[in-house]
C-alpha atoms as a PDB file:
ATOM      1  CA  UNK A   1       0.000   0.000   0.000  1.00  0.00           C
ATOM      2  CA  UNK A   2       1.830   2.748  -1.233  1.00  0.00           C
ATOM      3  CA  UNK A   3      -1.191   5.710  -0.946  1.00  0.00           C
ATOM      4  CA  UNK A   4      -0.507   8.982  -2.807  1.00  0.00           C
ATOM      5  CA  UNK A   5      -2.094  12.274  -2.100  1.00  0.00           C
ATOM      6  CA  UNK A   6      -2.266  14.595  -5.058  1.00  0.00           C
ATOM      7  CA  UNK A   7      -3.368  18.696  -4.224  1.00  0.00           C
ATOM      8  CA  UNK A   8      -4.140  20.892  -7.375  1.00  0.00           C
ATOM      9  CA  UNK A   9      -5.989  23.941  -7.685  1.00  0.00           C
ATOM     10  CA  UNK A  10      -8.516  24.647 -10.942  1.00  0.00           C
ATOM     11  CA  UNK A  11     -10.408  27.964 -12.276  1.00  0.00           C
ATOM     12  CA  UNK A  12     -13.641  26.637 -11.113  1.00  0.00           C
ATOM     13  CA  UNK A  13     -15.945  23.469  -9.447  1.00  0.00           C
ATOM     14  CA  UNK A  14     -16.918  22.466 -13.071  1.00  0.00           C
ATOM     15  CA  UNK A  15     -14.005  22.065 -13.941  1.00  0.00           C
ATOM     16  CA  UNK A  16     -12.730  20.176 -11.195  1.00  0.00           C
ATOM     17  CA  UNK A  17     -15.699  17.545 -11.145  1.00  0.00           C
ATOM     18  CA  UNK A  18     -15.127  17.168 -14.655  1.00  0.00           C
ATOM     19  CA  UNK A  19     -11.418  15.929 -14.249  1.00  0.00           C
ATOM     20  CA  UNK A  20     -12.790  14.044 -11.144  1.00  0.00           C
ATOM     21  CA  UNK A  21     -15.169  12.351 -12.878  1.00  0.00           C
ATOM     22  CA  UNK A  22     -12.585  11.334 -15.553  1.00  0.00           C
ATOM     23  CA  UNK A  23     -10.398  10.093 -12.753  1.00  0.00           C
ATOM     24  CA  UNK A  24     -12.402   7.688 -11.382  1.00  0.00           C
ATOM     25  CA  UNK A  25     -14.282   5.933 -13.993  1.00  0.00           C
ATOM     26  CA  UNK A  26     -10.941   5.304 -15.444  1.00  0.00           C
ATOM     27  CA  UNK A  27      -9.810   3.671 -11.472  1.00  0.00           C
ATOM     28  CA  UNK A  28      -6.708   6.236 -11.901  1.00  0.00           C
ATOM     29  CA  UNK A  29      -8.152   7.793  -8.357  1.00  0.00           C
ATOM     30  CA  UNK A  30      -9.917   6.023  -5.762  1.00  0.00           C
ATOM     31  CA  UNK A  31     -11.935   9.326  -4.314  1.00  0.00           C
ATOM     32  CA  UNK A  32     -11.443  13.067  -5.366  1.00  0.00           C
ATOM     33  CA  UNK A  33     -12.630  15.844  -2.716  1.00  0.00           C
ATOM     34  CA  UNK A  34     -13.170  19.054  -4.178  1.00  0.00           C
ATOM     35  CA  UNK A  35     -13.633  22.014  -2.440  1.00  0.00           C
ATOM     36  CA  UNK A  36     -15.277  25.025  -3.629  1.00  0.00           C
ATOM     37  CA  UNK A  37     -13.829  28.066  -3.107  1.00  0.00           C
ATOM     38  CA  UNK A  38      -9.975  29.080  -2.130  1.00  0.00           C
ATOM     39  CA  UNK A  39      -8.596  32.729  -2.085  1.00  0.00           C
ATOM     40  CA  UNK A  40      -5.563  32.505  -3.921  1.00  0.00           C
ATOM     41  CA  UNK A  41      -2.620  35.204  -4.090  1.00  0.00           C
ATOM     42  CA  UNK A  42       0.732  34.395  -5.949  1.00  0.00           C
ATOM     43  CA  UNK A  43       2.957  36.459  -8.545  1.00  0.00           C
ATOM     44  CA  UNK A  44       2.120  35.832 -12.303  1.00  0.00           C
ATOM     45  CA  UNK A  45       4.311  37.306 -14.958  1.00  0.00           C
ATOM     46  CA  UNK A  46       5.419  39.637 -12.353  1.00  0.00           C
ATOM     47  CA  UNK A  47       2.248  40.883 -11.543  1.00  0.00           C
ATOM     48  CA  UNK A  48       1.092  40.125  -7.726  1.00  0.00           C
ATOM     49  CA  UNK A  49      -2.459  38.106  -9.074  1.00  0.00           C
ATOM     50  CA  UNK A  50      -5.533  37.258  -6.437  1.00  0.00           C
ATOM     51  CA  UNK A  51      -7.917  34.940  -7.762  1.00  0.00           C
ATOM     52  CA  UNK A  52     -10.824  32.365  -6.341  1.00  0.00           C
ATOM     53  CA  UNK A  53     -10.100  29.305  -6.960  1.00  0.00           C
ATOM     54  CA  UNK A  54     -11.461  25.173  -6.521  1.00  0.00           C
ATOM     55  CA  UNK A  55      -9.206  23.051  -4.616  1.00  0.00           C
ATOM     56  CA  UNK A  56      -9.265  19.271  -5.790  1.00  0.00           C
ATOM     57  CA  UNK A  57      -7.731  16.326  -3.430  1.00  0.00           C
ATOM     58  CA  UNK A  58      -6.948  13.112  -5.412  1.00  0.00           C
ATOM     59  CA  UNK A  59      -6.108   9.638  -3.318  1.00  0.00           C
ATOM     60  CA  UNK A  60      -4.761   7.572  -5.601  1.00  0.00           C
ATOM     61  CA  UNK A  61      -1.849   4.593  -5.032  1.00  0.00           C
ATOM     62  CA  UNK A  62       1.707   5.660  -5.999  1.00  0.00           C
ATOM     63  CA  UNK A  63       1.708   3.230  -9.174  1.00  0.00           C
ATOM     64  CA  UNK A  64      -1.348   5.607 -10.268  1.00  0.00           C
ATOM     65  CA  UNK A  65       0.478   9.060  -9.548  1.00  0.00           C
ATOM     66  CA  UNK A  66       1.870   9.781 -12.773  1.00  0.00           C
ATOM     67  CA  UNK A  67      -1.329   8.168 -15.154  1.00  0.00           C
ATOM     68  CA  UNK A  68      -3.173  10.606 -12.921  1.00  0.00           C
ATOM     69  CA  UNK A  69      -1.103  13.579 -13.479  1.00  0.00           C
ATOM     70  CA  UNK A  70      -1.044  12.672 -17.064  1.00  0.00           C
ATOM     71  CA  UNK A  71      -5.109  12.765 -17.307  1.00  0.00           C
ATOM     72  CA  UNK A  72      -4.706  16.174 -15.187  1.00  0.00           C
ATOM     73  CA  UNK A  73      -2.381  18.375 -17.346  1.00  0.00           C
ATOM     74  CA  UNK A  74      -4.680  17.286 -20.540  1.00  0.00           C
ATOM     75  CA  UNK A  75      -7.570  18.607 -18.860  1.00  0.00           C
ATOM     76  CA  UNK A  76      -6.508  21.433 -17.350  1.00  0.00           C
ATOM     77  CA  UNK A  77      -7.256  25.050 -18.691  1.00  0.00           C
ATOM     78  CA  UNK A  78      -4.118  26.803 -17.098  1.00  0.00           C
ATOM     79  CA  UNK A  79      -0.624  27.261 -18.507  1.00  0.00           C
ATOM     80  CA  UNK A  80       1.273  26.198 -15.717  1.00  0.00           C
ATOM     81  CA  UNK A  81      -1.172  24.173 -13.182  1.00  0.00           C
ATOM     82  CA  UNK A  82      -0.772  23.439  -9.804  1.00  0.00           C
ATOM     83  CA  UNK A  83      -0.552  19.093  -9.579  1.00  0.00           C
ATOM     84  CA  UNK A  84       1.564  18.286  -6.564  1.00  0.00           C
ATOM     85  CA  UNK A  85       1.844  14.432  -5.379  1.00  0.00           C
ATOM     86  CA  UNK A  86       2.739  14.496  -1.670  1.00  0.00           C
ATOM     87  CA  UNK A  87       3.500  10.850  -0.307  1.00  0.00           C
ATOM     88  CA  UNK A  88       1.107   9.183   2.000  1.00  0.00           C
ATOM     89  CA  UNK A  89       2.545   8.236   6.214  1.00  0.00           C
ATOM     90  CA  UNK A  90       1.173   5.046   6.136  1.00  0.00           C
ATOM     91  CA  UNK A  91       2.528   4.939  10.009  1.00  0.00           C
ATOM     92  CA  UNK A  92      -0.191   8.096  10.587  1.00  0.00           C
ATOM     93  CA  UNK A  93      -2.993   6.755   8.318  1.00  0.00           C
ATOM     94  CA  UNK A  94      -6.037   4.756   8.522  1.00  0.00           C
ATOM     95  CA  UNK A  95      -4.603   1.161   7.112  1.00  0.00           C
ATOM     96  CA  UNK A  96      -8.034   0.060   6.147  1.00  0.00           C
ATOM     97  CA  UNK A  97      -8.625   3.694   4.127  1.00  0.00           C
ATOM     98  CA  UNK A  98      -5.342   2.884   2.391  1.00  0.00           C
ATOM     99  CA  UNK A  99      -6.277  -0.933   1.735  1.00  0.00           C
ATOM    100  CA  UNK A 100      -9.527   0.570  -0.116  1.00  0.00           C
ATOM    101  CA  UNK A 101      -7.448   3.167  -2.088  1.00  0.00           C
ATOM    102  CA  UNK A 102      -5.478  -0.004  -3.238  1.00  0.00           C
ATOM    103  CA  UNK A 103      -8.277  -1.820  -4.218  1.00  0.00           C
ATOM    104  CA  UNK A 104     -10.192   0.950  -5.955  1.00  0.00           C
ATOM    105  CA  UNK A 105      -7.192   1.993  -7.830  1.00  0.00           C
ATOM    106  CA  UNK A 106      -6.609  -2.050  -8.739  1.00  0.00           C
ATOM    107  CA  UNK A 107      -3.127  -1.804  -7.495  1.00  0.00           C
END
Protein backbone atom coordinates (compact mmCIF):
# COMPACT_ATOMS: atom_id res chain seq x y z
CA UNK A 1 0.00 0.00 0.00
CA UNK A 2 1.83 2.75 -1.23
CA UNK A 3 -1.19 5.71 -0.95
CA UNK A 4 -0.51 8.98 -2.81
CA UNK A 5 -2.09 12.27 -2.10
CA UNK A 6 -2.27 14.60 -5.06
CA UNK A 7 -3.37 18.70 -4.22
CA UNK A 8 -4.14 20.89 -7.38
CA UNK A 9 -5.99 23.94 -7.68
CA UNK A 10 -8.52 24.65 -10.94
CA UNK A 11 -10.41 27.96 -12.28
CA UNK A 12 -13.64 26.64 -11.11
CA UNK A 13 -15.95 23.47 -9.45
CA UNK A 14 -16.92 22.47 -13.07
CA UNK A 15 -14.00 22.07 -13.94
CA UNK A 16 -12.73 20.18 -11.19
CA UNK A 17 -15.70 17.55 -11.15
CA UNK A 18 -15.13 17.17 -14.66
CA UNK A 19 -11.42 15.93 -14.25
CA UNK A 20 -12.79 14.04 -11.14
CA UNK A 21 -15.17 12.35 -12.88
CA UNK A 22 -12.58 11.33 -15.55
CA UNK A 23 -10.40 10.09 -12.75
CA UNK A 24 -12.40 7.69 -11.38
CA UNK A 25 -14.28 5.93 -13.99
CA UNK A 26 -10.94 5.30 -15.44
CA UNK A 27 -9.81 3.67 -11.47
CA UNK A 28 -6.71 6.24 -11.90
CA UNK A 29 -8.15 7.79 -8.36
CA UNK A 30 -9.92 6.02 -5.76
CA UNK A 31 -11.93 9.33 -4.31
CA UNK A 32 -11.44 13.07 -5.37
CA UNK A 33 -12.63 15.84 -2.72
CA UNK A 34 -13.17 19.05 -4.18
CA UNK A 35 -13.63 22.01 -2.44
CA UNK A 36 -15.28 25.02 -3.63
CA UNK A 37 -13.83 28.07 -3.11
CA UNK A 38 -9.97 29.08 -2.13
CA UNK A 39 -8.60 32.73 -2.08
CA UNK A 40 -5.56 32.51 -3.92
CA UNK A 41 -2.62 35.20 -4.09
CA UNK A 42 0.73 34.40 -5.95
CA UNK A 43 2.96 36.46 -8.54
CA UNK A 44 2.12 35.83 -12.30
CA UNK A 45 4.31 37.31 -14.96
CA UNK A 46 5.42 39.64 -12.35
CA UNK A 47 2.25 40.88 -11.54
CA UNK A 48 1.09 40.12 -7.73
CA UNK A 49 -2.46 38.11 -9.07
CA UNK A 50 -5.53 37.26 -6.44
CA UNK A 51 -7.92 34.94 -7.76
CA UNK A 52 -10.82 32.36 -6.34
CA UNK A 53 -10.10 29.30 -6.96
CA UNK A 54 -11.46 25.17 -6.52
CA UNK A 55 -9.21 23.05 -4.62
CA UNK A 56 -9.27 19.27 -5.79
CA UNK A 57 -7.73 16.33 -3.43
CA UNK A 58 -6.95 13.11 -5.41
CA UNK A 59 -6.11 9.64 -3.32
CA UNK A 60 -4.76 7.57 -5.60
CA UNK A 61 -1.85 4.59 -5.03
CA UNK A 62 1.71 5.66 -6.00
CA UNK A 63 1.71 3.23 -9.17
CA UNK A 64 -1.35 5.61 -10.27
CA UNK A 65 0.48 9.06 -9.55
CA UNK A 66 1.87 9.78 -12.77
CA UNK A 67 -1.33 8.17 -15.15
CA UNK A 68 -3.17 10.61 -12.92
CA UNK A 69 -1.10 13.58 -13.48
CA UNK A 70 -1.04 12.67 -17.06
CA UNK A 71 -5.11 12.77 -17.31
CA UNK A 72 -4.71 16.17 -15.19
CA UNK A 73 -2.38 18.38 -17.35
CA UNK A 74 -4.68 17.29 -20.54
CA UNK A 75 -7.57 18.61 -18.86
CA UNK A 76 -6.51 21.43 -17.35
CA UNK A 77 -7.26 25.05 -18.69
CA UNK A 78 -4.12 26.80 -17.10
CA UNK A 79 -0.62 27.26 -18.51
CA UNK A 80 1.27 26.20 -15.72
CA UNK A 81 -1.17 24.17 -13.18
CA UNK A 82 -0.77 23.44 -9.80
CA UNK A 83 -0.55 19.09 -9.58
CA UNK A 84 1.56 18.29 -6.56
CA UNK A 85 1.84 14.43 -5.38
CA UNK A 86 2.74 14.50 -1.67
CA UNK A 87 3.50 10.85 -0.31
CA UNK A 88 1.11 9.18 2.00
CA UNK A 89 2.55 8.24 6.21
CA UNK A 90 1.17 5.05 6.14
CA UNK A 91 2.53 4.94 10.01
CA UNK A 92 -0.19 8.10 10.59
CA UNK A 93 -2.99 6.75 8.32
CA UNK A 94 -6.04 4.76 8.52
CA UNK A 95 -4.60 1.16 7.11
CA UNK A 96 -8.03 0.06 6.15
CA UNK A 97 -8.63 3.69 4.13
CA UNK A 98 -5.34 2.88 2.39
CA UNK A 99 -6.28 -0.93 1.73
CA UNK A 100 -9.53 0.57 -0.12
CA UNK A 101 -7.45 3.17 -2.09
CA UNK A 102 -5.48 0.00 -3.24
CA UNK A 103 -8.28 -1.82 -4.22
CA UNK A 104 -10.19 0.95 -5.95
CA UNK A 105 -7.19 1.99 -7.83
CA UNK A 106 -6.61 -2.05 -8.74
CA UNK A 107 -3.13 -1.80 -7.49
Amino acid sequence: MTSCLIYSTWPDAETARACAACLIESQMAACVTILPVAHSTFRWEGKVQQTEETVMFVKTDKQKAGEARSAMLAAHPYDVPCILALDVNPGGSNPEFLQWVAAETRC
